[in-house]
C-alpha atoms as a PDB file:
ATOM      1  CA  UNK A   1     -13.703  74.355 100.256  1.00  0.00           C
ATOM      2  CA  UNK A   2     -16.362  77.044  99.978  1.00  0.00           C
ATOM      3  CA  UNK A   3     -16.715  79.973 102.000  1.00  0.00           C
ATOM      4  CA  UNK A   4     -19.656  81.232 103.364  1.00  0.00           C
ATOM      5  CA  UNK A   5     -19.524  84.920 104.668  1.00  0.00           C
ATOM      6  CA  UNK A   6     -23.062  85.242 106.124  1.00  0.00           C
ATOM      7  CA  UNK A   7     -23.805  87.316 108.987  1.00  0.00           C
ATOM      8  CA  UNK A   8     -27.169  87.101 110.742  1.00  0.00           C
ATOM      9  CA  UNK A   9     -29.341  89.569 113.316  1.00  0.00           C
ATOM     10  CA  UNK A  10     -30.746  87.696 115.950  1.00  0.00           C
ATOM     11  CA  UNK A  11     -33.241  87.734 118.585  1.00  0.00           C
ATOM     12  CA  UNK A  12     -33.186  85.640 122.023  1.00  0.00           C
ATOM     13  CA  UNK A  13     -35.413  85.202 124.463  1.00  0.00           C
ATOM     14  CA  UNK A  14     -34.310  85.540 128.255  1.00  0.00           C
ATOM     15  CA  UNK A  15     -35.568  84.190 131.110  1.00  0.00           C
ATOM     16  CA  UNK A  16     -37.275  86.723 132.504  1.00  0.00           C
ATOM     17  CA  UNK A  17     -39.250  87.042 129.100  1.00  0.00           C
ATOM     18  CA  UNK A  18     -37.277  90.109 128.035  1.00  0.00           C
ATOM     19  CA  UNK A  19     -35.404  90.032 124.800  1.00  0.00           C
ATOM     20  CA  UNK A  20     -31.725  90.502 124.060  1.00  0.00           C
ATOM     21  CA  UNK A  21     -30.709  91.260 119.975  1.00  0.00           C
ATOM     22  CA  UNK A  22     -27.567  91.164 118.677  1.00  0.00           C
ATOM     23  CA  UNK A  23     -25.434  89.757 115.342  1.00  0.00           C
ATOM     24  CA  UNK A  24     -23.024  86.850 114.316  1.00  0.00           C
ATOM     25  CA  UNK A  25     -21.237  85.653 111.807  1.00  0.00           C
ATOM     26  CA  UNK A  26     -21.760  81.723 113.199  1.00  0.00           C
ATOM     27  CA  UNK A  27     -25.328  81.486 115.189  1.00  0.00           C
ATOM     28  CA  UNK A  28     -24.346  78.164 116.510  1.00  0.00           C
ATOM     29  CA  UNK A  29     -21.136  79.519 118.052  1.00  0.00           C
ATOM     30  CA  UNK A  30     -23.014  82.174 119.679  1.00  0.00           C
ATOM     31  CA  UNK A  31     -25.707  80.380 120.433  1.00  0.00           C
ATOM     32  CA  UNK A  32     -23.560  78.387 122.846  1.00  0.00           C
ATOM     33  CA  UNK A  33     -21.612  81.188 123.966  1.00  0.00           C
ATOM     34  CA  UNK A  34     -24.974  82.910 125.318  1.00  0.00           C
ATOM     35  CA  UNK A  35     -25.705  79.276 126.926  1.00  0.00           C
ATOM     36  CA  UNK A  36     -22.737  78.908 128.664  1.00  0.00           C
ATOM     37  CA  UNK A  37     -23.048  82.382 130.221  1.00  0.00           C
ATOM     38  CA  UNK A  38     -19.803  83.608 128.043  1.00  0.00           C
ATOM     39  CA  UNK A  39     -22.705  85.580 125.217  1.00  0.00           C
ATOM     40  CA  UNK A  40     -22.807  88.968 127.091  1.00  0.00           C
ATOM     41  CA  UNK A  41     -23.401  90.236 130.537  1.00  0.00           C
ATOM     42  CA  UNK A  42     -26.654  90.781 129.951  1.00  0.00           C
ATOM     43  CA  UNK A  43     -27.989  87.484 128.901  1.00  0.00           C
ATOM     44  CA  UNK A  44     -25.175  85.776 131.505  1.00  0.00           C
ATOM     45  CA  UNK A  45     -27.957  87.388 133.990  1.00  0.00           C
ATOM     46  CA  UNK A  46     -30.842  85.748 132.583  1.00  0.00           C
ATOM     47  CA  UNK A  47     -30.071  82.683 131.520  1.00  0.00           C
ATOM     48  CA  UNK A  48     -31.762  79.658 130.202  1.00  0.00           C
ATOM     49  CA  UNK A  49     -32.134  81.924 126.759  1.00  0.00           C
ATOM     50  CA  UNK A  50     -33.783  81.106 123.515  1.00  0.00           C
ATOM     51  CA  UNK A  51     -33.236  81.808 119.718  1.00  0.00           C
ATOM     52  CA  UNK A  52     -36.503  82.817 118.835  1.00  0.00           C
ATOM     53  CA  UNK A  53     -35.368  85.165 115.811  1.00  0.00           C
ATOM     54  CA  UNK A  54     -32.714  85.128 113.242  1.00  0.00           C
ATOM     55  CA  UNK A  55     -32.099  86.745 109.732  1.00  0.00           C
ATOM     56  CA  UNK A  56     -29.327  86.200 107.335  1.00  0.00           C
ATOM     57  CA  UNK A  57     -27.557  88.906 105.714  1.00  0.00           C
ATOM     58  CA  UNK A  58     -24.579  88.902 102.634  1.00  0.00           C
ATOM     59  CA  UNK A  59     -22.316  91.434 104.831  1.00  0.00           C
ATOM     60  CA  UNK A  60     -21.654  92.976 108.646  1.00  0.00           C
ATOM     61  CA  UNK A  61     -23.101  96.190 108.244  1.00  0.00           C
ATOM     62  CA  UNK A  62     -26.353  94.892 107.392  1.00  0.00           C
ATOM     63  CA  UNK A  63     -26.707  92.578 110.053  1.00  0.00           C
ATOM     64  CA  UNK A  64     -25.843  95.105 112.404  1.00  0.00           C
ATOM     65  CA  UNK A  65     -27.995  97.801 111.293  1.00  0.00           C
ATOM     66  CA  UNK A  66     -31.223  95.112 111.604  1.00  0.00           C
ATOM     67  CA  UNK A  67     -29.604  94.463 114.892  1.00  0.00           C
ATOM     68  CA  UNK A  68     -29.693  98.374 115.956  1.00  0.00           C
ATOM     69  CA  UNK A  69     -33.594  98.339 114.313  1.00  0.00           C
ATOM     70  CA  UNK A  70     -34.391  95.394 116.145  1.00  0.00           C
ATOM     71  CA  UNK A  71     -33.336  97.221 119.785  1.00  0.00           C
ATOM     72  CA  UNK A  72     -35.817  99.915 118.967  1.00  0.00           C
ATOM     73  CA  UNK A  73     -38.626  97.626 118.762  1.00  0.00           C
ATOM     74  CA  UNK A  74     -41.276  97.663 121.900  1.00  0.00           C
ATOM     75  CA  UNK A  75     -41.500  94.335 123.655  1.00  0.00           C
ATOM     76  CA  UNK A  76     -44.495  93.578 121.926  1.00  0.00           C
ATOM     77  CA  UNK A  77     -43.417  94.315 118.284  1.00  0.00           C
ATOM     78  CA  UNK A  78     -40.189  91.552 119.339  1.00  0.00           C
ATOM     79  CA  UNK A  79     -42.291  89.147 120.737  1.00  0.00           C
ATOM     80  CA  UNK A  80     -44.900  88.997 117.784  1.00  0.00           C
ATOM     81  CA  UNK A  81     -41.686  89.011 115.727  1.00  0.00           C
ATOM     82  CA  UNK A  82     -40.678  85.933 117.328  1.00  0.00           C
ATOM     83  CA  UNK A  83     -43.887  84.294 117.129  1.00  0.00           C
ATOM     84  CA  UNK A  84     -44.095  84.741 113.308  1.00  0.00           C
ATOM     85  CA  UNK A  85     -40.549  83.274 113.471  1.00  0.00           C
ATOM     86  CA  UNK A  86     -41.099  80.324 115.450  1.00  0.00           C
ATOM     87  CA  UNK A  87     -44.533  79.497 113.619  1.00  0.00           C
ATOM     88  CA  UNK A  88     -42.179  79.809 110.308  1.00  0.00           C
ATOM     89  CA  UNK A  89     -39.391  77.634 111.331  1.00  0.00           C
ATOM     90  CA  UNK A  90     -39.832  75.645 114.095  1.00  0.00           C
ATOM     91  CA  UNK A  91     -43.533  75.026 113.700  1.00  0.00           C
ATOM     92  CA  UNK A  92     -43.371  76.030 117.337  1.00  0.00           C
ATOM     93  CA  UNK A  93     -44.301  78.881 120.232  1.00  0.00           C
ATOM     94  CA  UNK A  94     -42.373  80.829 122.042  1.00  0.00           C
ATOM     95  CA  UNK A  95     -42.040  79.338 125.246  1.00  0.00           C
END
């Protein structure tokens, strides 16, 4: 069985159209986590949320220093982020 020891920044976006970053080793698992209101306080607060940004990385200290860079970015630098994201992946918009 192979192993996969990926670790991923990630981006969501809250209901109140801020934007909560963070990192994972299993997006899925998080992802649900966040839905159920388990993910952190902060998103528990502002829930529905959406994964509108996500980036792979080989180890955890990456993924948490993108995660670090990504919480210095101005609302408007995340949410074009997450546009080019969306366009990228999900052929898709924001909200």
């Amino acid at each position: 069985m192979e192993e996969k020891n990926s670790n991923y920044a990630y981006m969501l976006l809250c209901a109140d159209g801020t934007y909560y970053s963070g990192w994972t080793n299993d997006p899925q698992r998080r992802q649900k986590a966040h839905d159920s209101g388990r993910g952190s306080r902060y998103t528990r607060a502002r829930l529905p949320v959406r994964m509108v940004y996500m980036e792979e990385f080989a180890d955890k200290v990456s993924a948490m220093k993108r995660e670090a860079e990504l919480k210095k970015l101005s609302h408007e630098e995340k949410r074009e982020l997450a546009r080019r994201y969306l366009e990228e992946h999900d052929g898709g918009t924001e909200s």
